[in-house]
Protein backbone atom coordinates (compact mmCIF):
# COMPACT_ATOMS: atom_id res chain seq x y z
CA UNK A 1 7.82 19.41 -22.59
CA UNK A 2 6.41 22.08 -24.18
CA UNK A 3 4.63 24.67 -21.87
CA UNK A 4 2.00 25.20 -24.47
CA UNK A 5 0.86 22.06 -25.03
CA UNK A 6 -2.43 20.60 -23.72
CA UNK A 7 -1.90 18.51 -20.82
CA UNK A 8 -4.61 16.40 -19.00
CA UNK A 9 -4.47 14.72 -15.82
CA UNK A 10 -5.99 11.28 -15.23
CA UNK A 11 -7.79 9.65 -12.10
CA UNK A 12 -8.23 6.34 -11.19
CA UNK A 13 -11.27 6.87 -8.83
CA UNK A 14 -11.13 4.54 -6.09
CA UNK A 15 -8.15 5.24 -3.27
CA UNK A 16 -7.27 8.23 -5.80
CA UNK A 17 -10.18 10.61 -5.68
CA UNK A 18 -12.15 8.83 -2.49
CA UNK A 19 -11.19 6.81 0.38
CA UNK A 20 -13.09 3.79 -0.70
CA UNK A 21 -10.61 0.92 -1.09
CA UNK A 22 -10.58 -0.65 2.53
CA UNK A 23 -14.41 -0.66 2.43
CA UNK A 24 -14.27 -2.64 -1.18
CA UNK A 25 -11.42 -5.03 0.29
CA UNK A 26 -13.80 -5.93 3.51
CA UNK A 27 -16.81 -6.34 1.08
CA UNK A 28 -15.04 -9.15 -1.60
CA UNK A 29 -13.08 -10.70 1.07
CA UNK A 30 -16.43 -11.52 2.41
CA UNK A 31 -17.59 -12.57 -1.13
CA UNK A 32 -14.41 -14.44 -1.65
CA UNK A 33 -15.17 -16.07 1.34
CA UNK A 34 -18.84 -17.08 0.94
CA UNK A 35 -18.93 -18.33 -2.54
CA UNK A 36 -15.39 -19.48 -3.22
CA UNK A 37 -13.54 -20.47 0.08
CA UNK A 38 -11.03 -18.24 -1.06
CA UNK A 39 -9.07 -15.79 1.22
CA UNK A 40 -7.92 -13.24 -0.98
CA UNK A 41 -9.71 -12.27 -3.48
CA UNK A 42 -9.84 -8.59 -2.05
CA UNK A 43 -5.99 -8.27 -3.62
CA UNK A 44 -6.76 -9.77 -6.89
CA UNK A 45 -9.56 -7.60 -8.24
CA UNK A 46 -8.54 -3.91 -7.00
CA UNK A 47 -8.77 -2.21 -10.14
CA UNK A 48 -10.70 -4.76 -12.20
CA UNK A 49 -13.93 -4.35 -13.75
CA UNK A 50 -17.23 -6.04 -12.33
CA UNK A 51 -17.24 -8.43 -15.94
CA UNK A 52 -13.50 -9.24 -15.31
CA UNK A 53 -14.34 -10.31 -12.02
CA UNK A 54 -17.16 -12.82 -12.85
CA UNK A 55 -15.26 -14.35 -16.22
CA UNK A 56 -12.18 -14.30 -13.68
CA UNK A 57 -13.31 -15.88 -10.83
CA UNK A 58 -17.16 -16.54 -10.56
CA UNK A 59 -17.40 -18.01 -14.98
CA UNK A 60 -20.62 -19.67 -15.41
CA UNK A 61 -21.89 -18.79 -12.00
CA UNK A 62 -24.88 -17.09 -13.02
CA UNK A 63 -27.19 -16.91 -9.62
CA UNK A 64 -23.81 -16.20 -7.45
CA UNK A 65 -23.21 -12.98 -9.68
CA UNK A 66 -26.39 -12.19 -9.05
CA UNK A 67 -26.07 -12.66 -5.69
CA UNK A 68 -23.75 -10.50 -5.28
CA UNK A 69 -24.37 -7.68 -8.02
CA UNK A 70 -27.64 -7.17 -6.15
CA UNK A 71 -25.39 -6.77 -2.15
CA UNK A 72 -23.14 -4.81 -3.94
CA UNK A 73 -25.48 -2.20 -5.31
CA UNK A 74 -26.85 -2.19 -1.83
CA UNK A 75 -23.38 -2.26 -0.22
CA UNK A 76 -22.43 0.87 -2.52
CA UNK A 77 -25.25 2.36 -1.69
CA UNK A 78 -24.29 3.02 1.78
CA UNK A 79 -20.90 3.19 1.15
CA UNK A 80 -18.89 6.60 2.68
CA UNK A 81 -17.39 8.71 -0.59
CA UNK A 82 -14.36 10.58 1.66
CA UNK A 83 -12.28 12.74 -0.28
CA UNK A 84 -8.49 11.78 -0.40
CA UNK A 85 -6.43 14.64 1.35
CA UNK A 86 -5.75 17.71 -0.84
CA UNK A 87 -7.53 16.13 -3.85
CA UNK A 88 -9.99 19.18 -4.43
CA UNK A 89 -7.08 21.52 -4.16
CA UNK A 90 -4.80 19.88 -6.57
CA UNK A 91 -8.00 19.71 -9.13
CA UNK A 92 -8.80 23.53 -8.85
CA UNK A 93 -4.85 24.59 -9.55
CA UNK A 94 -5.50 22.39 -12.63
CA UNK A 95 -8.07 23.59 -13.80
CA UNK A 96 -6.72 27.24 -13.02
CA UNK A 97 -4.18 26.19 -14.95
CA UNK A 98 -6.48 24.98 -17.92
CA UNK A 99 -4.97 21.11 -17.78
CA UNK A 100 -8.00 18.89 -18.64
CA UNK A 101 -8.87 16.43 -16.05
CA UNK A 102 -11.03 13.11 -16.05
CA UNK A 103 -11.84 10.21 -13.85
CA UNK A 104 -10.60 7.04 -15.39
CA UNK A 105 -12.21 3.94 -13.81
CA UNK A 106 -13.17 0.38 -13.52
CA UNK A 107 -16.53 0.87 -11.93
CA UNK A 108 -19.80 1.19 -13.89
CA UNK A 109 -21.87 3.91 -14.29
CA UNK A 110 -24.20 2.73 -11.70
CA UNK A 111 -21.36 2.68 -8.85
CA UNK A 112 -21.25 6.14 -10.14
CA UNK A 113 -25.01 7.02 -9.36
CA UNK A 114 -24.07 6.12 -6.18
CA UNK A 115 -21.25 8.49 -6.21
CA UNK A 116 -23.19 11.80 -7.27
CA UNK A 117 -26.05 11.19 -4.78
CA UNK A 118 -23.36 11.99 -2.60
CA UNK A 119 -21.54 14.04 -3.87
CA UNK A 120 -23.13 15.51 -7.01
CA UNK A 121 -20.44 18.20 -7.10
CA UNK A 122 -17.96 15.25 -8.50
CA UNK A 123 -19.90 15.58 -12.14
CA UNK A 124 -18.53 19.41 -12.51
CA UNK A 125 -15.13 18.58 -10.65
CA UNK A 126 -13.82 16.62 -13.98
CA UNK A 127 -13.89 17.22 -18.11
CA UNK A 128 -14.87 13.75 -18.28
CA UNK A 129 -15.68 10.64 -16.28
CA UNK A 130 -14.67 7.61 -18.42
CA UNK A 131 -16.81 4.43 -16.65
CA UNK A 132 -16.14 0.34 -17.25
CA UNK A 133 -18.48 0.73 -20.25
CA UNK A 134 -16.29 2.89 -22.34
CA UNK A 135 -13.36 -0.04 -22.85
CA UNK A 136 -13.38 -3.40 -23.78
CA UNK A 137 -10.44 -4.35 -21.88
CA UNK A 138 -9.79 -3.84 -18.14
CA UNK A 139 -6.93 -2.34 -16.40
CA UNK A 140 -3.50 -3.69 -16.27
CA UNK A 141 -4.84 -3.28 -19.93
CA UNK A 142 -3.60 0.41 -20.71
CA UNK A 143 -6.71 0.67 -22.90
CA UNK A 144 -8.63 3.03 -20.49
CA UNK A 145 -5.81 5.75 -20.02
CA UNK A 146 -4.97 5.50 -24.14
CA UNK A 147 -8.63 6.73 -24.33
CA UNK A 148 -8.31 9.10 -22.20
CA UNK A 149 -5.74 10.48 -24.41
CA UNK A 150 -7.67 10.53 -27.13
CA UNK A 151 -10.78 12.01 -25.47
CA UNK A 152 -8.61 15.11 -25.02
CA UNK A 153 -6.14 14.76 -27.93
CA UNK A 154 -3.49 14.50 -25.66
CA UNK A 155 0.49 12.33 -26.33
CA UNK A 156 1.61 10.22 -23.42
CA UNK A 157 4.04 13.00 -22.95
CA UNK A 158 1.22 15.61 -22.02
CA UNK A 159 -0.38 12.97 -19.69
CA UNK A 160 -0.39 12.16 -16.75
CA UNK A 161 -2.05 9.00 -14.50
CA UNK A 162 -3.07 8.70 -10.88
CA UNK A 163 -3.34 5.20 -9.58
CA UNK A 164 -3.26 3.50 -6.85
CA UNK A 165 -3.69 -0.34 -7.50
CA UNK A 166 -1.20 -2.79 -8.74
CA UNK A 167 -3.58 -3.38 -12.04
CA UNK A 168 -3.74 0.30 -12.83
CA UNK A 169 -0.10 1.23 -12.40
CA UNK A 170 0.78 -1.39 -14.61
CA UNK A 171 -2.14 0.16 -16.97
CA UNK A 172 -0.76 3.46 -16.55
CA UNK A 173 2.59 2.74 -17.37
CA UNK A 174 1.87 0.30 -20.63
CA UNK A 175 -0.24 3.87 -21.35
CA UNK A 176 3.48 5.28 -21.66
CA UNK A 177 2.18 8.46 -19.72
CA UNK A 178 3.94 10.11 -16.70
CA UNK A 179 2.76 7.28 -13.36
CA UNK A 180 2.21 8.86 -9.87
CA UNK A 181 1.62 5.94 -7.63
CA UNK A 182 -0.50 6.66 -4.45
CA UNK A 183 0.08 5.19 -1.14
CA UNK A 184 -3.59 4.74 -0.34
CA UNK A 185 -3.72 1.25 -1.00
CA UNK A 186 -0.44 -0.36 -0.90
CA UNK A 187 2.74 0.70 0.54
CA UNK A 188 5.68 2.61 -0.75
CA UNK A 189 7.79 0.04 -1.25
CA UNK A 190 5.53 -2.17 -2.93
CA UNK A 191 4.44 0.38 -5.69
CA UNK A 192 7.42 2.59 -6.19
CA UNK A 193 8.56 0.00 -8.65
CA UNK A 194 5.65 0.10 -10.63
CA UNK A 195 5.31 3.99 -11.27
CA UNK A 196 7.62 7.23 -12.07
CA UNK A 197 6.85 8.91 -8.36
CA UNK A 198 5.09 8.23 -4.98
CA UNK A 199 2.59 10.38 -3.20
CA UNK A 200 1.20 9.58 -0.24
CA UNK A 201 -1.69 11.84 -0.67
CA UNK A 202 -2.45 15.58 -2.51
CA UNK A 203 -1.96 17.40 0.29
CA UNK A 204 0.56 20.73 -0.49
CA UNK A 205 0.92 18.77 -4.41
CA UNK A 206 0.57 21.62 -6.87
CA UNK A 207 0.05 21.70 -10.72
CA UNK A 208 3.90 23.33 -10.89
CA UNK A 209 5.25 20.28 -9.18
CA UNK A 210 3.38 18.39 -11.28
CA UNK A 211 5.08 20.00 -14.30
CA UNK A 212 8.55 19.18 -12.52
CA UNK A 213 8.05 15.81 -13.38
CA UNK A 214 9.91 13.82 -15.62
CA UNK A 215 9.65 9.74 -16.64
C-alpha cells in the first residue's frame, strides 16, 4: 500500500465507538417479546436499520411501529453513551496521522441527537457521520461503507471498517475494504470468520499497527 495515499477509517457506531449494544439487545428482546412472541429478535436486527426492522418483522403494523418508535426515542433518550476502551486514543493518532475518519451507521439522525446531547464532542471527533438516511440499503448490504469511500475518495485498499455485528462484517467485507471485527458484541470465535482481524477493544491499538495490516 502506498504510504502516500489517503486512507480513511470507518466506524460502525454501536459496540464500536460506544458501549451501547447490551442496552439495545434488552430493549428489542422486550419488543420482540410484547408484540411478536418472539424470543430473539435482539440477534436478528443488530446492525439493521429502524425501516429494515419494521418491513422485516413488524410489515403492515402501523400502530405497533409506532408504539415502539415513540419508547424507543424515549428509551434512547436515557440511554448511557460509554466510550469503548482506547477508542479516543486510536482516533487522535489518526487524525495525527491525517487518515480521514467517519461514523458509518444504521441509526437515524435522531438516535444521533441523542448522542451529541451527551456527548457533543462526538460531532468534531469524526470527518463525517454517515446516518440510516444516507443509503437505501441496510447493512449486510456493503452500500454504507462503498459510500464512505466515496465521501473521501478513498479504494477499498485505503479503507478500512470497524464492526462489530454479524450484518456489518458481512457489509464490510462485500465493501472489499480491510475488516477488523470487535469482540464487543459477539465472541471471537464467532466473528473471526467473518473479518481480516479481531480486537477485543482499542486499547494500546495504534494507527502504525493499523498500517501493518494486510487482507
Amino acid at each position: 500500500m502506498n504510504t502516500m495515499e489517503t486512507k480513511a477509517v470507518l466506524f460502525d457506531f454501536d459496540g464500536v465507538v460506544v458501549d451501547t449494544e447490551t442496552q439495545y439487545s434488552r430493549f428489542w428482546h422486550q419488543m420482540g417479546k410484547e408484540y411478536l412472541g418472539m424470543d430473539d429478535i435482539e440477534g436478528r436486527v443488530k446492525g439493521q436499520t429502524l425501516t429494515y426492522i419494521y418491513d422485516t418483522f413488524f410489515p403492515n403494523m402501523v400502530k405497533e411501529q409506532t408504539e415502539i418508535t415513540e419508547r424507543l426515542n424515549r428509551f434512547e433518550q436515557e440511554m448511557s453513551f460509554d466510550f469503548i476502551p482506547g477508542v479516543l486514543d486510536f482516533i487522535a493518532d489518526l487524525h495525527r496521522n491525517q487518515v480521514k475518519t467517519a461514523v458509518v451507521t444504521s441509526s437515524n439522525e435522531a438516535k444521533m441527537a441523542a448522542v451529541y446531547r451527551v456527548h457533543p464532542e462526538i460531532k468534531t471527533l469524526f470527518d463525517r457521520i454517515l446516518t440510516a438516511e444516507m443509503f437505501t440499503a441496510s447493512k449486510p448490504a456493503p452500500d454504507c461503507f462503498l459510500l464512505g469511500m466515496d465521501v473521501f475518495g478513498t479504494t477499498p485498499e485505503t479503507t478500512y471498517v470497524f464492526e462489530d455485528s454479524f450484518n456489518g462484517l458481512k457489509a464490510g467485507m462485500d465493501s472489499e475494504a480491510i475488516v477488523i471485527g470487535l469482540t464487543t458484541t459477539n465472541s471471537r470465535e464467532d466473528i473471526a470468520p467473518l473479518c481480516h482481524y479481531v480486537l477485543d477493544d482499542f486499547t494500546d491499538f495504534t494507527y502504525d499497527k493499523l498500517t501493518q495490516l494486510q487482507k
